[in-house]
C-alpha atoms as a PDB file:
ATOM      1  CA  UNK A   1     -23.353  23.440  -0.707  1.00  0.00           C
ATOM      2  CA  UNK A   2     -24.716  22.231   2.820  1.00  0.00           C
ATOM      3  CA  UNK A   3     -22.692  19.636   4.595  1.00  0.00           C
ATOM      4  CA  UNK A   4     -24.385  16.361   6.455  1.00  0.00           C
ATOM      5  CA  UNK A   5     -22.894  13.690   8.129  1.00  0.00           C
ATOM      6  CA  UNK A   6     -23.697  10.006   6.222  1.00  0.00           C
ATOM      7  CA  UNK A   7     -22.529   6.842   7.259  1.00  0.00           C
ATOM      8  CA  UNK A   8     -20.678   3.283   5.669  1.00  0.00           C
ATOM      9  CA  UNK A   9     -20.899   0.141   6.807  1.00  0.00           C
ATOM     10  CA  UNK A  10     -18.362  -2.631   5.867  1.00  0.00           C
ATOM     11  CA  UNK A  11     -19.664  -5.655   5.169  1.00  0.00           C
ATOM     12  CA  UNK A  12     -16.827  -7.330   3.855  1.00  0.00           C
ATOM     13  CA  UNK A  13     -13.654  -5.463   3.690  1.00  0.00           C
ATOM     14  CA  UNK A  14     -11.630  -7.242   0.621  1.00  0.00           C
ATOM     15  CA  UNK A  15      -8.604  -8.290   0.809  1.00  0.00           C
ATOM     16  CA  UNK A  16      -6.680  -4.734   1.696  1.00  0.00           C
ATOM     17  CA  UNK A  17      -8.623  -1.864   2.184  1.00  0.00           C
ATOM     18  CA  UNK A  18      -7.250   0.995   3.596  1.00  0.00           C
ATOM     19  CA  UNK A  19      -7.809   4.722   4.066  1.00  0.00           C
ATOM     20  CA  UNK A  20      -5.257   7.032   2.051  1.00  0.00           C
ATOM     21  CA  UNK A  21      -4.763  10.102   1.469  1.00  0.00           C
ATOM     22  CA  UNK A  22      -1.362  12.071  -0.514  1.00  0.00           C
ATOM     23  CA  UNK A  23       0.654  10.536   2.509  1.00  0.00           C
ATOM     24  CA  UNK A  24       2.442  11.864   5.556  1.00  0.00           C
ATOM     25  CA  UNK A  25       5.437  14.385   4.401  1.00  0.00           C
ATOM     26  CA  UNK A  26       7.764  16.506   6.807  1.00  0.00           C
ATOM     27  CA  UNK A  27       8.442  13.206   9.195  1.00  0.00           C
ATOM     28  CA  UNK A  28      11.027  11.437   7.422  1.00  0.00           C
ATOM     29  CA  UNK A  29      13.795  12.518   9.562  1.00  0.00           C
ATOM     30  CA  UNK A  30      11.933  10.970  12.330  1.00  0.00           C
ATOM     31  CA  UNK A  31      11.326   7.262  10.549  1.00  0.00           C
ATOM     32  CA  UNK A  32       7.799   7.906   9.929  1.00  0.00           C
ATOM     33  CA  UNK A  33       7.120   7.270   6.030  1.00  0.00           C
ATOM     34  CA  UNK A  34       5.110   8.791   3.965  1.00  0.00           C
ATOM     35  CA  UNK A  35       2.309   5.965   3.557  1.00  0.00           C
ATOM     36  CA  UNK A  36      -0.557   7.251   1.010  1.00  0.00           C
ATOM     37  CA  UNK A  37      -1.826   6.033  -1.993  1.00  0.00           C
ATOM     38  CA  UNK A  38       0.360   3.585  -4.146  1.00  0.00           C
ATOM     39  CA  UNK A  39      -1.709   5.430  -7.381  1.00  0.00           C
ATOM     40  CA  UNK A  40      -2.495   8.842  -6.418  1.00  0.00           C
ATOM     41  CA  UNK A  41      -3.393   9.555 -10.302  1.00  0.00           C
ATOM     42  CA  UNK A  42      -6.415   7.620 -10.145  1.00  0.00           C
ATOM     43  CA  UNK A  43      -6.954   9.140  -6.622  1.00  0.00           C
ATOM     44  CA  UNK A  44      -7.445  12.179  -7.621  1.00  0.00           C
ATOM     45  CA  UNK A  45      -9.546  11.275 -10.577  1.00  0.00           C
ATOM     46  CA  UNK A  46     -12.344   9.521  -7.927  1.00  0.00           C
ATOM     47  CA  UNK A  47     -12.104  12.442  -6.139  1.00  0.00           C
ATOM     48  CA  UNK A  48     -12.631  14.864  -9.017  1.00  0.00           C
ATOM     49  CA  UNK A  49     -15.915  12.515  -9.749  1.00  0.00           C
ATOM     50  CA  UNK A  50     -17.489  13.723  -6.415  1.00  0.00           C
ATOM     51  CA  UNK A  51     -15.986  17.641  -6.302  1.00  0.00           C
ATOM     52  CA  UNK A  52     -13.289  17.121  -3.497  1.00  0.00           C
ATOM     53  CA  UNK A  53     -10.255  18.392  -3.450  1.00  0.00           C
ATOM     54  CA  UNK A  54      -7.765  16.090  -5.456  1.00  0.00           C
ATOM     55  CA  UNK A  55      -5.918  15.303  -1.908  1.00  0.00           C
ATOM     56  CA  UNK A  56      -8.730  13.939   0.352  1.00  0.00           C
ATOM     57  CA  UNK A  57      -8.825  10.782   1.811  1.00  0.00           C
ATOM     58  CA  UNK A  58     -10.574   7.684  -0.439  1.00  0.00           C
ATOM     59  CA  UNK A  59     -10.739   4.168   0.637  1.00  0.00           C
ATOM     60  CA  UNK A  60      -7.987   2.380  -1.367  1.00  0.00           C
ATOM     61  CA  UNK A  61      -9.246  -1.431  -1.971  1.00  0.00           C
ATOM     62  CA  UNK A  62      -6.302  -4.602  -3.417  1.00  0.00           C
ATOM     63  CA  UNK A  63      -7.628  -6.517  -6.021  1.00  0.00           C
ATOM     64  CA  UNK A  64     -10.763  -7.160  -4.225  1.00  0.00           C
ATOM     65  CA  UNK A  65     -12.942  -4.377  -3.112  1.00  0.00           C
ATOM     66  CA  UNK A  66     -15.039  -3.838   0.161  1.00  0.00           C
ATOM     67  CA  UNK A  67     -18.884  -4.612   0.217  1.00  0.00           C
ATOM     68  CA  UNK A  68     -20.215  -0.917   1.658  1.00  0.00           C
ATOM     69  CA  UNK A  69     -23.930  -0.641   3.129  1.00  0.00           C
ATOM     70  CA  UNK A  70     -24.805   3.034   2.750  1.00  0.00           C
ATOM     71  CA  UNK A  71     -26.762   4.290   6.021  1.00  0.00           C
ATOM     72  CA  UNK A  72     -27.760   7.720   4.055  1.00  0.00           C
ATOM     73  CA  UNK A  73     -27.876   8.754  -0.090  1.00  0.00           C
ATOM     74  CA  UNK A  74     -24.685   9.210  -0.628  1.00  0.00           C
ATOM     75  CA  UNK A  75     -22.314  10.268  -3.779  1.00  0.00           C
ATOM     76  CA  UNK A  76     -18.957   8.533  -4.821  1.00  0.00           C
ATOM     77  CA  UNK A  77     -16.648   7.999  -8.012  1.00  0.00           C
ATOM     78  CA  UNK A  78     -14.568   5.049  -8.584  1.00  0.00           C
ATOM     79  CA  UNK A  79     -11.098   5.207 -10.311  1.00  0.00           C
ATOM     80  CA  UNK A  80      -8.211   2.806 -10.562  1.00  0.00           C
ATOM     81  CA  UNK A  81      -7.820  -0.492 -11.485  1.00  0.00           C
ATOM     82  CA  UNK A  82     -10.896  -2.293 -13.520  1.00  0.00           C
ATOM     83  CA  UNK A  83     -13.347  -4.723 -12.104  1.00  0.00           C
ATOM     84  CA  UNK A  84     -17.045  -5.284 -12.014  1.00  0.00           C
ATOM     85  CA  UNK A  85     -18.876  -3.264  -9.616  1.00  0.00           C
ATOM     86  CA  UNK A  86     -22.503  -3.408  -8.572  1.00  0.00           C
ATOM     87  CA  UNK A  87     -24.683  -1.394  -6.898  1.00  0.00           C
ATOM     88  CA  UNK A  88     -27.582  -3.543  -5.569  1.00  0.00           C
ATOM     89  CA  UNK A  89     -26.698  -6.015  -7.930  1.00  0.00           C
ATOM     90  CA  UNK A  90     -26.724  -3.836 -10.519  1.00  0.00           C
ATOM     91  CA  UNK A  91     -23.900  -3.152 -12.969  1.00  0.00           C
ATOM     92  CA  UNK A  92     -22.253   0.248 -12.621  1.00  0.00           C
ATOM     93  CA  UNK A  93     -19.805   2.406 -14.447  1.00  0.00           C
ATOM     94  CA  UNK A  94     -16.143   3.249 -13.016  1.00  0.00           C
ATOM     95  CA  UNK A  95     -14.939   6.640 -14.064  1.00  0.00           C
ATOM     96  CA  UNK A  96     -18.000   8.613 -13.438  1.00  0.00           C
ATOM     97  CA  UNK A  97     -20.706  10.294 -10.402  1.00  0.00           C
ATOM     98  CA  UNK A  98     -22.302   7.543  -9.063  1.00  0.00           C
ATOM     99  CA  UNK A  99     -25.306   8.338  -7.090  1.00  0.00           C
ATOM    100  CA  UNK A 100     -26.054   5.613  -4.051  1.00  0.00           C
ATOM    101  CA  UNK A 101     -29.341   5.663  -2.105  1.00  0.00           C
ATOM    102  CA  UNK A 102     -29.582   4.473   1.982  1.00  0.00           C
ATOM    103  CA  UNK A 103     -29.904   1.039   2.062  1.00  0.00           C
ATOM    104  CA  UNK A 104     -27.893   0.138  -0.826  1.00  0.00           C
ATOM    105  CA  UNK A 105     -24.681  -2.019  -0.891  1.00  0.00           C
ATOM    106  CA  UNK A 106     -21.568  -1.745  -2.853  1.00  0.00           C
ATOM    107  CA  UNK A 107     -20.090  -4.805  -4.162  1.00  0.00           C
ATOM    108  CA  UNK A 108     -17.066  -5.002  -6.007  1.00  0.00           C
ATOM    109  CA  UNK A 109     -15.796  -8.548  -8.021  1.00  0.00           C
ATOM    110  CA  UNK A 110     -11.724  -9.245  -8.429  1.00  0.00           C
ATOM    111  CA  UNK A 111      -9.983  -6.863 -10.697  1.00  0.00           C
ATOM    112  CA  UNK A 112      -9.757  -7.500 -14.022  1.00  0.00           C
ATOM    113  CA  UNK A 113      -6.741  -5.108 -15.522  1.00  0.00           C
ATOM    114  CA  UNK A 114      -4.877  -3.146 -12.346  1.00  0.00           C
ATOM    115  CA  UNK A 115      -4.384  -4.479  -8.817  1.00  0.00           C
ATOM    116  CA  UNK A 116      -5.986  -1.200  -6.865  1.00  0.00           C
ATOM    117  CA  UNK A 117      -8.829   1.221  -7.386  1.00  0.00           C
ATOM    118  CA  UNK A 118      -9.799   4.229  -4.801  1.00  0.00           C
ATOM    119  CA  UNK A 119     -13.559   4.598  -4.178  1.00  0.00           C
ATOM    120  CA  UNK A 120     -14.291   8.912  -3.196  1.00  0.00           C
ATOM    121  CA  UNK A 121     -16.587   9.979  -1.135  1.00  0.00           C
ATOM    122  CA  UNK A 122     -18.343  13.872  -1.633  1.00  0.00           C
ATOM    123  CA  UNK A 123     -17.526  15.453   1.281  1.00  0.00           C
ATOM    124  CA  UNK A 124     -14.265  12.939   2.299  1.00  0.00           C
ATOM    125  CA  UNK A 125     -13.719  10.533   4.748  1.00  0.00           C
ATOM    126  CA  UNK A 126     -14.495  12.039   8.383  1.00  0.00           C
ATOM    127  CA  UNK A 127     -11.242  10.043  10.353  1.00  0.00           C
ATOM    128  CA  UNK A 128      -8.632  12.468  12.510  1.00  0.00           C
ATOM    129  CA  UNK A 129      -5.260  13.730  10.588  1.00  0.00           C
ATOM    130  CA  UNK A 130      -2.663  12.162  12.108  1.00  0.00           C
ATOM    131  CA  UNK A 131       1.032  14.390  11.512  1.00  0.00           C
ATOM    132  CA  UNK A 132      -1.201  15.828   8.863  1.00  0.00           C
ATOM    133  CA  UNK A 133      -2.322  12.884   6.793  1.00  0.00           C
ATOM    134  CA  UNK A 134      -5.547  10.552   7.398  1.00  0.00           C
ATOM    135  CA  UNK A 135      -3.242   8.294   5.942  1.00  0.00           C
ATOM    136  CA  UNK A 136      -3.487   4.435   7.501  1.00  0.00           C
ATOM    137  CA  UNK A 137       0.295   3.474   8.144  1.00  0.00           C
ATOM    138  CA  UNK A 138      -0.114  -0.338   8.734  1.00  0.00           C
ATOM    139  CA  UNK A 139       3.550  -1.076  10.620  1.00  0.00           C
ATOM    140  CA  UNK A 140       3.061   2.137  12.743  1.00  0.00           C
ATOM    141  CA  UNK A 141      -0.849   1.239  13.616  1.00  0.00           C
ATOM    142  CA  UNK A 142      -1.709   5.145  12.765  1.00  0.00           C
ATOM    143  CA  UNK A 143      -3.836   6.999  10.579  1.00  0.00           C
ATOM    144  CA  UNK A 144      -6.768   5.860   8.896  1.00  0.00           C
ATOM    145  CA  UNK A 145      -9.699   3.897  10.989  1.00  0.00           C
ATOM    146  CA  UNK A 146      -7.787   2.703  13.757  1.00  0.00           C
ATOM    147  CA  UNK A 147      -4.683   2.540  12.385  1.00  0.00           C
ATOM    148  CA  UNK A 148      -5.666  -0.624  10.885  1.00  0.00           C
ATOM    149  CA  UNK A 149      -7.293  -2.264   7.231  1.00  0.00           C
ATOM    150  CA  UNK A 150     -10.863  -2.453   7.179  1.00  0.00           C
ATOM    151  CA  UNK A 151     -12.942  -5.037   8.431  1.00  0.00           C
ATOM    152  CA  UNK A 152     -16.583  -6.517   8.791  1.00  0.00           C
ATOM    153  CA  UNK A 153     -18.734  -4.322  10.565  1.00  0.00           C
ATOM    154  CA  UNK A 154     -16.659  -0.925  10.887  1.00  0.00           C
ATOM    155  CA  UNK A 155     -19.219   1.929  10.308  1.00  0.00           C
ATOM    156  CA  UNK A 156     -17.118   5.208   8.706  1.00  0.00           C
ATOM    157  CA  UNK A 157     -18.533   8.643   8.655  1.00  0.00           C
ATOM    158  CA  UNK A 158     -17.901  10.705   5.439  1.00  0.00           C
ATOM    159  CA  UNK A 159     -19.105  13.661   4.446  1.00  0.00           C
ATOM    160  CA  UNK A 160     -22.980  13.855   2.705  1.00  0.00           C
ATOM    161  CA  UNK A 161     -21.881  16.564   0.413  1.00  0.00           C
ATOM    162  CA  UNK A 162     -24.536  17.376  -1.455  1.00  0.00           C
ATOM    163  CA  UNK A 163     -23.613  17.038  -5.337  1.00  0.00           C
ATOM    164  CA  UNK A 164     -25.719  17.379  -8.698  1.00  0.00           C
ATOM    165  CA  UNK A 165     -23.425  17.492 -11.440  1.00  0.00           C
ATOM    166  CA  UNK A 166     -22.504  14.083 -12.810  1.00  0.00           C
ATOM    167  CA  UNK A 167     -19.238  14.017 -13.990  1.00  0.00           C
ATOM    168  CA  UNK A 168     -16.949  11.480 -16.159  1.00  0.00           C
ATOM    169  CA  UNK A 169     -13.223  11.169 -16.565  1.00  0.00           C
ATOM    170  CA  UNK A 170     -12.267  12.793 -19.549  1.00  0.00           C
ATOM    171  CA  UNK A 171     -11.095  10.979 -22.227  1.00  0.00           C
ATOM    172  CA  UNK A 172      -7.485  13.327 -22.516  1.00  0.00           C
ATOM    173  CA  UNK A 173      -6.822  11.709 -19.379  1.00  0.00           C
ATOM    174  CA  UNK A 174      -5.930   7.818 -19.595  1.00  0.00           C
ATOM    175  CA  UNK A 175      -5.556   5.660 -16.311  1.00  0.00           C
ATOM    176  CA  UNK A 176      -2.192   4.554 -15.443  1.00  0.00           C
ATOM    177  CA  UNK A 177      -3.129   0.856 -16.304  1.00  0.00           C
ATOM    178  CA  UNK A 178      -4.343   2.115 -20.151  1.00  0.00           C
ATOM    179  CA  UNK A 179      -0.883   4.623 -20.141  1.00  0.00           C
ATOM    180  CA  UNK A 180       1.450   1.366 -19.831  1.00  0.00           C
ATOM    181  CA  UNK A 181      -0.312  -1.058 -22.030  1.00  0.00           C
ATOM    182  CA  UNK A 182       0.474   1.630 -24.979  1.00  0.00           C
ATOM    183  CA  UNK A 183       3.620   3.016 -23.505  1.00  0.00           C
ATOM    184  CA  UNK A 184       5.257   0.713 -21.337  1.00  0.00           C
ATOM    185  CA  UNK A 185       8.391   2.766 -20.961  1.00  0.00           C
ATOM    186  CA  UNK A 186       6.466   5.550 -19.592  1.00  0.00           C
ATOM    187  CA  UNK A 187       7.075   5.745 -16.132  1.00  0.00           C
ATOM    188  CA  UNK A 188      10.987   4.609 -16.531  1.00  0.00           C
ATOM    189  CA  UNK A 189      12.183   1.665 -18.474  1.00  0.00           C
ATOM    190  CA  UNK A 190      11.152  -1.457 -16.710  1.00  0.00           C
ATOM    191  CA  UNK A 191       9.017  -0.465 -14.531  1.00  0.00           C
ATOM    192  CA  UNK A 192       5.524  -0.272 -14.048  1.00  0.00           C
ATOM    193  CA  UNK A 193       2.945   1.972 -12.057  1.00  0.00           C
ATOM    194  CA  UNK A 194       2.043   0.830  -8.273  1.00  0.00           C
ATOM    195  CA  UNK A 195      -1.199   0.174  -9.641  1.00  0.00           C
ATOM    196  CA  UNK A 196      -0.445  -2.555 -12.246  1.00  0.00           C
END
């Protein structure tokens, strides 16, 4: 499929929003963590929405998501903890292909079950690996846009990947959030996912 660059712009950021990837491995020795996403389950599941590879880079938003102006058509899939999204103003579903035309904004409401969700881009997130990782690493100031969170008026490039197939998470495969409220002990008794 052809490749062409597209464009974000932030609007309003949310309360955390970060880029992550898997995280940073090999550089522990050195004190560099790993960083990455505190629920890469549902990180690969956006990213599986929009045909990327399960490891590319998604914005990862805290309990409040970013408000995202689209400069070009775009494609992305939503996973993660639930809130209300809108598209225009219009209601959309999480765990599928969501198709966004130039000119329209993203807008996310607080999250309702979950505490972060990871919005995929077709094509990924076009920011430099840093040690191998476009990872943001907040302490370190690496990674990511800047080596910073997100804020009003940052314009991203990610890739305009051209996609048809709409796609859904399948119903086999439960979020972390749905996982604990039937089997709490799941990941380790007492303890929950990053992501709750």
């Amino acid at each position: 499929m052809a490749k062409e660059m597209s464009t974000i712009r932030i609007h309003q950021p949310g309360l955390l929003t970060t880029i992550q990837d898997l995280g940073r491995f090999g550089y522990q020795q050195y004190g560099m963590p790993v960083a990455g996403a505190m629920d890469t389950h549902s990180m690969r599941l956006a990213n599986y929405l929009v045909g990327n590879s399960s490891g590319e880079a998604c914005l990862e938003a805290t309990l409040l998501g970013p408000e995202i102006e689209f400069l070009a058509d775009s494609c992305i899939g939503i996973c993660g903890g639930v809130a209300p999204v809108m598209i225009n103003q219009n209601p959309v579903e999480l765990n599928r292909t969501l198709f966004v035309k130039k000119g329209e904004v993203l807008r996310f409401e607080m999250m309702r079950s979950g505490c972060r969700l990871y919005i995929a881009f077709a094509g990924g997130i076009k920011v430099p690996k840093v040690m191998g990782s476009k990872s943001t690493y907040l302490r370190g100031k690496i990674g990511g846009f800047n080596g910073r969170k997100l804020e009003v008026g940052d314009e991203i490039e990610v890739g305009g990947k051209k996609v048809s197939e709409i796609r859904t998470i399948p119903l086999g495969i439960p979020s972390p959030v749905a996982i604990y409220a039937e089997y709490p002990n799941y990941f380790g008794a007492g303890n929950k996912p990053f992501c709750i």
